[in-house]
C-alpha atoms as a PDB file:
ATOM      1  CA  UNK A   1      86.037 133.257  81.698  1.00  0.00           C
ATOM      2  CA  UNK A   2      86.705 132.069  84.760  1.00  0.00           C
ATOM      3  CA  UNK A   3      89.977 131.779  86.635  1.00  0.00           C
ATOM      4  CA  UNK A   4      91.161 128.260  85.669  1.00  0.00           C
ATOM      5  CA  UNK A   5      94.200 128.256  88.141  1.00  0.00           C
ATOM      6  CA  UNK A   6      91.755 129.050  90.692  1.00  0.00           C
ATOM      7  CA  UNK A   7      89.448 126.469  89.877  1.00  0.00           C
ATOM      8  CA  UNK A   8      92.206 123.441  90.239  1.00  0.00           C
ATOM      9  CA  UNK A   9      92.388 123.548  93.854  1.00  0.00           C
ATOM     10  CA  UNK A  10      88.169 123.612  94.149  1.00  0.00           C
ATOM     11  CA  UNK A  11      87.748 121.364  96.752  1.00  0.00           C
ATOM     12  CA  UNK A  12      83.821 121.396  95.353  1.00  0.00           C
ATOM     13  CA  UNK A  13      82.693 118.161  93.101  1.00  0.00           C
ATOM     14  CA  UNK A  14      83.745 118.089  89.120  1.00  0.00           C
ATOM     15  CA  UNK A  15      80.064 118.419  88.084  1.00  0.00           C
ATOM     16  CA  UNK A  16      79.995 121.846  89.579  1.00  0.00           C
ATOM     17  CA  UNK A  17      82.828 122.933  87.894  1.00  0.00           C
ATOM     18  CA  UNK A  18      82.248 123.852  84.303  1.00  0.00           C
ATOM     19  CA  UNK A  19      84.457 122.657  81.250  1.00  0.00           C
ATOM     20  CA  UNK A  20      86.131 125.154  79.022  1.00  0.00           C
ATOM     21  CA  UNK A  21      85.124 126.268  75.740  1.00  0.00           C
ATOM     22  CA  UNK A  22      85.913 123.216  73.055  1.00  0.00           C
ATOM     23  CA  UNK A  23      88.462 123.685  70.572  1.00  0.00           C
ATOM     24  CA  UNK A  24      90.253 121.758  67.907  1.00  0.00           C
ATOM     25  CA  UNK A  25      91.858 119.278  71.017  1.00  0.00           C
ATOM     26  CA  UNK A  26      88.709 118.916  72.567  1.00  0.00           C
ATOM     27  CA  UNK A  27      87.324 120.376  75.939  1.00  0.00           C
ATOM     28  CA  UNK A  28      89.023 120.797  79.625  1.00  0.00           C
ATOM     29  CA  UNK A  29      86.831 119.309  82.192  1.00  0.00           C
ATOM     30  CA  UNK A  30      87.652 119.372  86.396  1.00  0.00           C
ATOM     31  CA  UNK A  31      87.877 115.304  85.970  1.00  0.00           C
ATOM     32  CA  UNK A  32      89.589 114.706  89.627  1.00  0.00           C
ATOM     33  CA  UNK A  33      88.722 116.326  93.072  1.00  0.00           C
ATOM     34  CA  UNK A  34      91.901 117.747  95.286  1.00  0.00           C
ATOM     35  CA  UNK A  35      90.478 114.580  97.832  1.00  0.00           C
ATOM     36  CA  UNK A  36      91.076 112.231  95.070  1.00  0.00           C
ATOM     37  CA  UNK A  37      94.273 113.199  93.701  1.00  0.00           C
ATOM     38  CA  UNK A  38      95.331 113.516  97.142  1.00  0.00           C
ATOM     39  CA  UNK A  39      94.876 110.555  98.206  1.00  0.00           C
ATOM     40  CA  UNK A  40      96.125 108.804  94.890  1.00  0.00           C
ATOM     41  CA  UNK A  41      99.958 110.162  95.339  1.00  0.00           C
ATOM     42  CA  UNK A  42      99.298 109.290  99.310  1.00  0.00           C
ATOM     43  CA  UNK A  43      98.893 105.567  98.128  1.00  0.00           C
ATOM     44  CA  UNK A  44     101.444 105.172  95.345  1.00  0.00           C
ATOM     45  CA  UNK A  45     104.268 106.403  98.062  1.00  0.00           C
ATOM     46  CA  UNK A  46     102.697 104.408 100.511  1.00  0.00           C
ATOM     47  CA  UNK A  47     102.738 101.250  98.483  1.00  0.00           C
ATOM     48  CA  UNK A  48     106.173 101.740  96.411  1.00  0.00           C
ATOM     49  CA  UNK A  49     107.959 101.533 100.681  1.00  0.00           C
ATOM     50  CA  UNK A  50     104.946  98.783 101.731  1.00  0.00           C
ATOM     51  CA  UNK A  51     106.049  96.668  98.618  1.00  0.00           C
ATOM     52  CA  UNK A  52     110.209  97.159  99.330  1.00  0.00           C
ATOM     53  CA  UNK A  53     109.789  96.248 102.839  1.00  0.00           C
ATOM     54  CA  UNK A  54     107.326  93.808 102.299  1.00  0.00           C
ATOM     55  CA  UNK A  55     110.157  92.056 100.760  1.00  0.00           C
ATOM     56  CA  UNK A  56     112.915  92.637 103.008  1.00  0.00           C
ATOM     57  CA  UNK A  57     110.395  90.766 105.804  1.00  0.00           C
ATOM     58  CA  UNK A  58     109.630  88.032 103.350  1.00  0.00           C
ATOM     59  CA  UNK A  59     113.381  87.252 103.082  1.00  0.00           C
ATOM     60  CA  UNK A  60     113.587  85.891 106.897  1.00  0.00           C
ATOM     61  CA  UNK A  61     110.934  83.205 105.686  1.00  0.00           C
ATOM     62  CA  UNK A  62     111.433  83.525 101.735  1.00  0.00           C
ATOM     63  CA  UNK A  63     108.524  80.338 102.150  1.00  0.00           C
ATOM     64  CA  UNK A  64     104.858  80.181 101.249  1.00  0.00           C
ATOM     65  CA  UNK A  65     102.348  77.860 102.603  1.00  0.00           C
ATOM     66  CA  UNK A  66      98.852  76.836 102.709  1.00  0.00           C
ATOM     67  CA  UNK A  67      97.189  76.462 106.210  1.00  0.00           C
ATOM     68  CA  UNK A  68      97.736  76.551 110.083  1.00  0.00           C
ATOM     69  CA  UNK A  69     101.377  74.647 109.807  1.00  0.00           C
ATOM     70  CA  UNK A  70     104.330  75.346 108.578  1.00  0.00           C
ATOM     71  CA  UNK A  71     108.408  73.979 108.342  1.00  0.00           C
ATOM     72  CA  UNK A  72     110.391  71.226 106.950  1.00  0.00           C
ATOM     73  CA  UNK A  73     108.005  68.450 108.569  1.00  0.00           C
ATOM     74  CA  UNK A  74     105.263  69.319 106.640  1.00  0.00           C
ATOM     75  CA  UNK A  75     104.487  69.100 102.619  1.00  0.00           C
ATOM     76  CA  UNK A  76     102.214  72.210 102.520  1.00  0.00           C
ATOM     77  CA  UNK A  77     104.759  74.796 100.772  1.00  0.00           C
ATOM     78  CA  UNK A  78     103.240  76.368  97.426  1.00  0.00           C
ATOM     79  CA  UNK A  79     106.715  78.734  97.382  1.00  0.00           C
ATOM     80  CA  UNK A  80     110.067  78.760  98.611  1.00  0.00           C
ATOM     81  CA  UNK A  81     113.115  80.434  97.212  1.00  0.00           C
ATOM     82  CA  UNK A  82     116.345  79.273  98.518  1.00  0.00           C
ATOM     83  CA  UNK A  83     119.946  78.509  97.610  1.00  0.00           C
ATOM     84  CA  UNK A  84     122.083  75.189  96.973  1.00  0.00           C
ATOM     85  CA  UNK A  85     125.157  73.667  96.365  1.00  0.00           C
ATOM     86  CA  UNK A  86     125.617  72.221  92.549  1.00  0.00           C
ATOM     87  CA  UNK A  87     129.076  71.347  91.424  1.00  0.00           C
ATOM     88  CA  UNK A  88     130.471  73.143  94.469  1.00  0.00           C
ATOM     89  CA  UNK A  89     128.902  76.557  92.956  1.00  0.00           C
ATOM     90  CA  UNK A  90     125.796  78.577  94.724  1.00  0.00           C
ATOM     91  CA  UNK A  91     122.922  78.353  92.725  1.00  0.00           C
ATOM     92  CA  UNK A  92     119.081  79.652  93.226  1.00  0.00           C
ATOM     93  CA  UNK A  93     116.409  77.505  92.928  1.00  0.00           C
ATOM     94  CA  UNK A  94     112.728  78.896  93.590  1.00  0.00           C
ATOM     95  CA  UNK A  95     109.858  76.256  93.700  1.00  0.00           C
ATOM     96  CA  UNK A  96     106.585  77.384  92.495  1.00  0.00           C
ATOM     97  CA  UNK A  97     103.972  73.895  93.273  1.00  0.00           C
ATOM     98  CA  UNK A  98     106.662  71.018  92.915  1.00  0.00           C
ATOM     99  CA  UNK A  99     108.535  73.222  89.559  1.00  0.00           C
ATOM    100  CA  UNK A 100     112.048  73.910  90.509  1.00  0.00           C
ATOM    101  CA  UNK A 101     113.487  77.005  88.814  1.00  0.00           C
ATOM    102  CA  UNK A 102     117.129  77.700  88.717  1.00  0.00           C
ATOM    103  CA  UNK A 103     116.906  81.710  89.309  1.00  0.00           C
ATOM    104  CA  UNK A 104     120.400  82.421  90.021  1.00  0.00           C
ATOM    105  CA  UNK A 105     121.428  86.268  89.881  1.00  0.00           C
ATOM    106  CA  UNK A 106     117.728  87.136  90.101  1.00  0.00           C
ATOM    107  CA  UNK A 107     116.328  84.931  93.403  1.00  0.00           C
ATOM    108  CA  UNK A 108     118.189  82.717  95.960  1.00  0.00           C
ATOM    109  CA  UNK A 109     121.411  83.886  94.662  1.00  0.00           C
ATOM    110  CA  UNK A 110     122.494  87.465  93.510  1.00  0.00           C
ATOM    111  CA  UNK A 111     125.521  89.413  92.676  1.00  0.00           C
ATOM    112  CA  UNK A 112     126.764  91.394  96.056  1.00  0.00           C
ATOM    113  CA  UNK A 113     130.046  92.992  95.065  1.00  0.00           C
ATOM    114  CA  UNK A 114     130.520  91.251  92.350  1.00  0.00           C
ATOM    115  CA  UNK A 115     130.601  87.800  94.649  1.00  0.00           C
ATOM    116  CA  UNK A 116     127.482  85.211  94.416  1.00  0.00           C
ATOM    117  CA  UNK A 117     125.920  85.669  98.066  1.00  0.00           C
ATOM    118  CA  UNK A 118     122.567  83.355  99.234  1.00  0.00           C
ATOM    119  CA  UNK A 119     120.396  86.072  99.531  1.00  0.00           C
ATOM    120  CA  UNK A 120     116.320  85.471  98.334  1.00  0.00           C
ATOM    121  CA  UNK A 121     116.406  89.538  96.341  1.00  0.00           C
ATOM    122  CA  UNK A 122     118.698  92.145  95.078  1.00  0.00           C
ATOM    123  CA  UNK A 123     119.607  94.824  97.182  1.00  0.00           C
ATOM    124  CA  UNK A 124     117.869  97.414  94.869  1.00  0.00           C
ATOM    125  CA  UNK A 125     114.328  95.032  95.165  1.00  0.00           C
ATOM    126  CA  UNK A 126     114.148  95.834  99.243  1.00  0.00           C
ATOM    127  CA  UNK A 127     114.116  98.427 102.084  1.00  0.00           C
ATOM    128  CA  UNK A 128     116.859  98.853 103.652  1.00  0.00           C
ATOM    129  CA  UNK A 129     118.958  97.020 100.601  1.00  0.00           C
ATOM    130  CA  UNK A 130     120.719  94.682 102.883  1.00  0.00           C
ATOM    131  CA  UNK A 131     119.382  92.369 105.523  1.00  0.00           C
ATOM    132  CA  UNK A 132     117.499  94.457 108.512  1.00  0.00           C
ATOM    133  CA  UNK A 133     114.592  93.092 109.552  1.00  0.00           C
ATOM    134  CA  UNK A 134     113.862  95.084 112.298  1.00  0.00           C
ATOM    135  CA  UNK A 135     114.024  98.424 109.977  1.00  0.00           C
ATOM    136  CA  UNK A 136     111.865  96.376 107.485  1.00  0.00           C
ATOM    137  CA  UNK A 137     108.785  96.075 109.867  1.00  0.00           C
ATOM    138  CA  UNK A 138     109.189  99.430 111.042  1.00  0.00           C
ATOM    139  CA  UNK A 139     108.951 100.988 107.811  1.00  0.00           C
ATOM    140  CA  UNK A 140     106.002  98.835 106.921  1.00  0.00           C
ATOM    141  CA  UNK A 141     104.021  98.898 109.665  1.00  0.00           C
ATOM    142  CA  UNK A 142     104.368 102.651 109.567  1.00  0.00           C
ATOM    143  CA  UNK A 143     103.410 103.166 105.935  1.00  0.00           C
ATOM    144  CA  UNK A 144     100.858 100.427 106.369  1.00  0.00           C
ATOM    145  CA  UNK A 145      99.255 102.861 108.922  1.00  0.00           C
ATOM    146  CA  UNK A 146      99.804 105.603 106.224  1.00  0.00           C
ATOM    147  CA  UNK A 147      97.478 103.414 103.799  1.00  0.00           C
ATOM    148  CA  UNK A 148      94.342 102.734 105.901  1.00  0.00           C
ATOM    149  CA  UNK A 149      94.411 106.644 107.564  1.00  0.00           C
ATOM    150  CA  UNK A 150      93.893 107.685 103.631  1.00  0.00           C
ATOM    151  CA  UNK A 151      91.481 104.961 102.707  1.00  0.00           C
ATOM    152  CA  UNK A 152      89.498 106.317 105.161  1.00  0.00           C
ATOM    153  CA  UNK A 153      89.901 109.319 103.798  1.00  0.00           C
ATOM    154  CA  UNK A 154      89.024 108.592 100.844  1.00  0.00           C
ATOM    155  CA  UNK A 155      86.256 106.750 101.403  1.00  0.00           C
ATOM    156  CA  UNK A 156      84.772 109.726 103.862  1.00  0.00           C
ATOM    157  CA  UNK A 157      85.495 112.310 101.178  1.00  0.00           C
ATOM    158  CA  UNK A 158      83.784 109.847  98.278  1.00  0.00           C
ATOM    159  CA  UNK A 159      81.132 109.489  99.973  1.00  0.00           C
ATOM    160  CA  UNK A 160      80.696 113.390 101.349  1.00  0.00           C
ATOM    161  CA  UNK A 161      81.453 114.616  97.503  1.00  0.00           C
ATOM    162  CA  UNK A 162      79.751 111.770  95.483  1.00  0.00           C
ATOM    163  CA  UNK A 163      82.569 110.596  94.041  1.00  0.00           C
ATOM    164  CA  UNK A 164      81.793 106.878  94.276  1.00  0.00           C
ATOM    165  CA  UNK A 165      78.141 107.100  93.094  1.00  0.00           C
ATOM    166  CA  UNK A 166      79.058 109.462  90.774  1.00  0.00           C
ATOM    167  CA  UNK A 167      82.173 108.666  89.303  1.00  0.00           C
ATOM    168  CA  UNK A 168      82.840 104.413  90.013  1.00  0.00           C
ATOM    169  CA  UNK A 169      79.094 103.471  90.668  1.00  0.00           C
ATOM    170  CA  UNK A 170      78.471 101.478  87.294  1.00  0.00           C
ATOM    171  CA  UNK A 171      74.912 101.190  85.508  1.00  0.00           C
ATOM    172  CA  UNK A 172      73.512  98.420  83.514  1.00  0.00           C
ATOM    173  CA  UNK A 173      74.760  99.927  80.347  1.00  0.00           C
ATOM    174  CA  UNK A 174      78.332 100.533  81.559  1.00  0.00           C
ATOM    175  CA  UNK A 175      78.027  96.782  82.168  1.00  0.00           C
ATOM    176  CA  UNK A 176      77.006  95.471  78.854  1.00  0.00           C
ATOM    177  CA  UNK A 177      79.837  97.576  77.771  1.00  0.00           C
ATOM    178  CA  UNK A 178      82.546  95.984  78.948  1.00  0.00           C
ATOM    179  CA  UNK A 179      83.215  93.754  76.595  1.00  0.00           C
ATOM    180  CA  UNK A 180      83.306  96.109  73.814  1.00  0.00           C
ATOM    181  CA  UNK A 181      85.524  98.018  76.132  1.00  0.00           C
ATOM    182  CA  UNK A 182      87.749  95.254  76.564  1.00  0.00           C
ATOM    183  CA  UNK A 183      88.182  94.545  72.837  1.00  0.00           C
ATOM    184  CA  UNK A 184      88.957  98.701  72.404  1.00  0.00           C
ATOM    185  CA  UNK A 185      91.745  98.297  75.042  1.00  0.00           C
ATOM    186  CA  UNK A 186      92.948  95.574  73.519  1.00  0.00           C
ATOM    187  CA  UNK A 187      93.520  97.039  70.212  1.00  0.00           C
ATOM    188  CA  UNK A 188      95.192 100.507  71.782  1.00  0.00           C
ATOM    189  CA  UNK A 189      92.214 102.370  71.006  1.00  0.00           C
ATOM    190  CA  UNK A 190      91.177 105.063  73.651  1.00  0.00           C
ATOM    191  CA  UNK A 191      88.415 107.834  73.560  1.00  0.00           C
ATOM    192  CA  UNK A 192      89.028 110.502  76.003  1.00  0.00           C
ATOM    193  CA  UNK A 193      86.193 110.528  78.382  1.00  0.00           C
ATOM    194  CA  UNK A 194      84.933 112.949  80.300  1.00  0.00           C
ATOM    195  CA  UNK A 195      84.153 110.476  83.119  1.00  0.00           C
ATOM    196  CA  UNK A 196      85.754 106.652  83.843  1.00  0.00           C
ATOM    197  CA  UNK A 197      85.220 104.259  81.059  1.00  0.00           C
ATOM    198  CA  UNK A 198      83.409 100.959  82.373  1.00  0.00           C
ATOM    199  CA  UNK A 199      86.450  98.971  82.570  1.00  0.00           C
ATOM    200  CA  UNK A 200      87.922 101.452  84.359  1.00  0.00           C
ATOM    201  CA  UNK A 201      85.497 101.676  87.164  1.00  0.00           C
ATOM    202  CA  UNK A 202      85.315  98.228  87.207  1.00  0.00           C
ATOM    203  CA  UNK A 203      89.526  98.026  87.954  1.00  0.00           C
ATOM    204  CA  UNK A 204      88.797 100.987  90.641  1.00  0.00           C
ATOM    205  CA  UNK A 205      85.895  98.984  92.651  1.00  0.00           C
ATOM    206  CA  UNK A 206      88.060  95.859  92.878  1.00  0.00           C
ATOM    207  CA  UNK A 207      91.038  97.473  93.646  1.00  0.00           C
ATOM    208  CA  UNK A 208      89.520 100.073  96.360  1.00  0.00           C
ATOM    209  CA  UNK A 209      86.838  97.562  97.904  1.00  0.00           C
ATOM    210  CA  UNK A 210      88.277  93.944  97.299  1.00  0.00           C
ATOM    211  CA  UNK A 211      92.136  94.325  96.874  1.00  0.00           C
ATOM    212  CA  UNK A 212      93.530  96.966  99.483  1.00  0.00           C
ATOM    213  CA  UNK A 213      90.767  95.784 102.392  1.00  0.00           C
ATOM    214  CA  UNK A 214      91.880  92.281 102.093  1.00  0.00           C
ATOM    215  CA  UNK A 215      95.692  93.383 101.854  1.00  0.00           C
ATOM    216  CA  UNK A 216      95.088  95.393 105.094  1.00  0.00           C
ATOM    217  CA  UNK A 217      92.894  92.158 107.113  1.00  0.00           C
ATOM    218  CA  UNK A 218      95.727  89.399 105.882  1.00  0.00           C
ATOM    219  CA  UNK A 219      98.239  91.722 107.119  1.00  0.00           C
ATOM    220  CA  UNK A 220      96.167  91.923 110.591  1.00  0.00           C
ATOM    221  CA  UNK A 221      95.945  88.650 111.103  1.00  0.00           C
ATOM    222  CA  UNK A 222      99.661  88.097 110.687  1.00  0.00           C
ATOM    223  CA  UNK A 223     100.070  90.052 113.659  1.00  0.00           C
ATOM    224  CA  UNK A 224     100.511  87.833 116.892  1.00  0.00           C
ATOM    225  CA  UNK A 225      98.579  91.151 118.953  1.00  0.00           C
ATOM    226  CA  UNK A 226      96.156  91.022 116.927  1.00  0.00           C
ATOM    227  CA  UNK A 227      95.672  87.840 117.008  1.00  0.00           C
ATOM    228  CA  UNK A 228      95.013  87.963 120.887  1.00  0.00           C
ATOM    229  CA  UNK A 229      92.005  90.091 120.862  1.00  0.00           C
ATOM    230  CA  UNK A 230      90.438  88.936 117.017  1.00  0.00           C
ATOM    231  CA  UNK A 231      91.482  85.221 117.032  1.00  0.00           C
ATOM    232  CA  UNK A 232      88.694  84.643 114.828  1.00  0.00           C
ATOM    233  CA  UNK A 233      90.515  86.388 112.224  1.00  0.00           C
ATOM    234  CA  UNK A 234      92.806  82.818 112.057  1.00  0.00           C
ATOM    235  CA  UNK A 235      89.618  80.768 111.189  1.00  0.00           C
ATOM    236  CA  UNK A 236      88.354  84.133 108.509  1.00  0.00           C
ATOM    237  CA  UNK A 237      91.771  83.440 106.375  1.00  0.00           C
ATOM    238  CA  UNK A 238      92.289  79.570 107.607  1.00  0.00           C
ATOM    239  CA  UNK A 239      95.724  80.108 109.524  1.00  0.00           C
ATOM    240  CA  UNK A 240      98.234  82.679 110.020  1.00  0.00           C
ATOM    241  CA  UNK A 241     100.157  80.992 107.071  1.00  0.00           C
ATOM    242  CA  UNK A 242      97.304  80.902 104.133  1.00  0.00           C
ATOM    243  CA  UNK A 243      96.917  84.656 105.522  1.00  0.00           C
ATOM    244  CA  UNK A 244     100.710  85.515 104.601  1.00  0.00           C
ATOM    245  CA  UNK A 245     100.237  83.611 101.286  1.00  0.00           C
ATOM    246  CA  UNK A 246      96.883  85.743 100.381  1.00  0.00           C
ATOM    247  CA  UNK A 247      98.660  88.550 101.389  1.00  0.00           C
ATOM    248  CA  UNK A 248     101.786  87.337  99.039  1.00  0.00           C
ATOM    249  CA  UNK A 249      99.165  87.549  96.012  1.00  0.00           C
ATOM    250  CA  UNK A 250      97.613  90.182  97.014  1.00  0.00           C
ATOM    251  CA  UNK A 251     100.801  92.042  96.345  1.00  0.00           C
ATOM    252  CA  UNK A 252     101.516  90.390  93.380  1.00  0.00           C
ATOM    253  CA  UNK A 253      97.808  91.377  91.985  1.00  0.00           C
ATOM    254  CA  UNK A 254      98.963  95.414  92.941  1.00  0.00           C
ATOM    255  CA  UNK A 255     102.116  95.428  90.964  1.00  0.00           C
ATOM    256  CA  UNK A 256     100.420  93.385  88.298  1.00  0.00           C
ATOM    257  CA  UNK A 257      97.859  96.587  88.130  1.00  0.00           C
ATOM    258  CA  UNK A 258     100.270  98.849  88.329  1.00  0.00           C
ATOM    259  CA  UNK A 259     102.388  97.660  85.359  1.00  0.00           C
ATOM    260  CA  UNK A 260      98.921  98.001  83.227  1.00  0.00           C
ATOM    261  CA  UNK A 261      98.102 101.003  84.826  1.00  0.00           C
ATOM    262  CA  UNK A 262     101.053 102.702  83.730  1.00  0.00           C
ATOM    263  CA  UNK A 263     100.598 100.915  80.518  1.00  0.00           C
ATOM    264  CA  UNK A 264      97.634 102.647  79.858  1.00  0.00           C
ATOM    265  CA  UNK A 265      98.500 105.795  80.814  1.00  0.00           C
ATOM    266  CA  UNK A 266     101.718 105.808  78.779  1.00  0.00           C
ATOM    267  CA  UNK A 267      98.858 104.712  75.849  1.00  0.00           C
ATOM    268  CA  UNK A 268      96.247 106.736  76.527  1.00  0.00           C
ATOM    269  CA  UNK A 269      98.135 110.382  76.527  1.00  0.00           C
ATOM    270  CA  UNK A 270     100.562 110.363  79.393  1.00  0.00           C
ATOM    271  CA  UNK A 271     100.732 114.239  79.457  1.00  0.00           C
ATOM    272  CA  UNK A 272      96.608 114.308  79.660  1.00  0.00           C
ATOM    273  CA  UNK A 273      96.798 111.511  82.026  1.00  0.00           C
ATOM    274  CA  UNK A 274      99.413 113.176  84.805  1.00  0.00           C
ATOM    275  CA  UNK A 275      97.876 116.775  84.606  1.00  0.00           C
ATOM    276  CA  UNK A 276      94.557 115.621  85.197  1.00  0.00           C
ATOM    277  CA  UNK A 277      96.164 113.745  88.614  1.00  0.00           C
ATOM    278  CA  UNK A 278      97.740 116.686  89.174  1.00  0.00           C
ATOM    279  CA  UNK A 279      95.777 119.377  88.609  1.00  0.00           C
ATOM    280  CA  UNK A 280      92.722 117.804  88.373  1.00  0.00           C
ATOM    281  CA  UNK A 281      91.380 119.044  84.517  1.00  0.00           C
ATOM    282  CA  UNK A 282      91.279 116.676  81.695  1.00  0.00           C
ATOM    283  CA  UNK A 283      91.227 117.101  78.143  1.00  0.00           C
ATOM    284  CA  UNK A 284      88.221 114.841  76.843  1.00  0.00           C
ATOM    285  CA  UNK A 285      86.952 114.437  73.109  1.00  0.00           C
ATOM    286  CA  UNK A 286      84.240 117.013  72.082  1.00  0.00           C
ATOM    287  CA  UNK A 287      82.009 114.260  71.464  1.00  0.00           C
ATOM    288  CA  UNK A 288      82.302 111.167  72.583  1.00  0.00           C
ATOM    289  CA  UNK A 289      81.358 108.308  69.829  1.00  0.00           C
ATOM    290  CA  UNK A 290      78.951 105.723  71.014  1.00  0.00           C
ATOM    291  CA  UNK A 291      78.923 102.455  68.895  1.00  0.00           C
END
């Protein structure tokens, strides 16, 4: 038998990597390339300090709007998170579309030291934990940097290895299945695959190809530099403003993958899950049941 330890760092494709032997917990198959697992810790640090001070630069404009304008003259806000006055007490109030919110402790207004101080997050929600904005860009424009270097990575190595077409590239079958797959992940109910399930490669696609490009381009065209030499970027997102609020849900869309993501993987065999992101092998089903 072959040297599995040696095997995990293969930088070759899974398909020309046999699986072990089955047994009574199924088979070991090389389910993720070094290139792929690489780049999937690269992103999850590079998002978890793009998120944090994402927020921190939010809070000098804690304010969402929809087009070119912005400010208190205008009656374009879809957002804004602030703090008031009531009864001679600080209170948070965050608008969402005309809904007011009292969010106190939580947005607007939160405990520092035990004191109610107008601030739009927690300490523990941004990076740095108290107000630097100047730190905040730094550390996102360098891990935004961080980001697109490894989704070009990525997307070099996918393509060089035949991970996309292989792997994410989804068939006309895989498509009528997603609806069955759907129900199946709705009910808890996981078969370990050798490969991604449907739904699965579905998440990936949007995610790699829809998501993260239009997260980097909004951010882009917040930038006043690079506004000067691709001004049509402006008229691409219609304003600098609509840009910052795409970007806003954008963000919002990440976490709320991430919170099923880890959802599933907590579901699905955590242990399985993390080795085969680590080490690359995966423990699927000896056969896998076809309805």
């Amino acid at each position: 038998m072959r040297n599995k330890a040696s095997l995990t760092l293969d930088p070759r494709t899974p398909e020309r990597i046999p699986p072990s032997p089955p047994d009574g917990r199924g088979r070991l198959v090389y389910r993720q390339s070094v290139w792929t697992r690489l780049t999937h810790w690269a992103w999850a640090v590079a998002l978890f300090f793009l998120l944090l001070s994402g927020l921190q630069i939010f809070m000098a404009r804690p304010d969402l709007y929809i087009g070119r304008q912005s400010g208190f003259d205008f009656d374009n806000a879809i957002l804004s998170i602030s703090a008031e006055v009531e009864d001679g007490a600080l209170v948070g109030v965050t608008d969402v579309f005309g809904w007011r919110f009292e969010t106190t402790g939580y947005l607007g207004v939160v405990d520092e030291g035990g004191v109610p101080a107008p601030k739009t997050f927690p300490g523990w929600m941004t990076i740095p934990s108290g107000r630097d904005l100047a730190t905040g860009r730094v550390v996102h424009l360098f891990f935004a940097w961080v980001l697109l270097a490894t989704l070009a990575v990525w997307l070099v190595a996918s393509l060089a290895n035949r991970h996309i077409r292989r792997d994410l590239a989804l068939s006309r079958d895989e498509l009528r299945r997603i609806p069955r797959e759907v129900t199946s992940h709705a009910r808890l109910s996981f078969r370990r695959e050798p490969r991604y399930n449907p739904l699965q490669k579905l998440t990936y696609l949007a995610i790699l190809f829809l998501v993260l490009p239009l997260m980097v381009l909004t951010g882009l065209t917040m930038s006043p530099g690079v506004n000067a030499w691709a001004p049509w970027m402006l008229d691409l997102f219609g304003g600098r403003q609509t840009a910052r609020t795409l970007h806003f849900l954008l963000m919002l869309a990440l976490l709320a993958f991430f919170v099923v993501h880890m959802f599933m993987v907590v579901f699905a065999g955590s242990v399985n899950e993390m080795r085969s992101m680590i080490t690359g092998w995966f423990r699927a089903d000896t056969e896998i049941p076809h309805d």
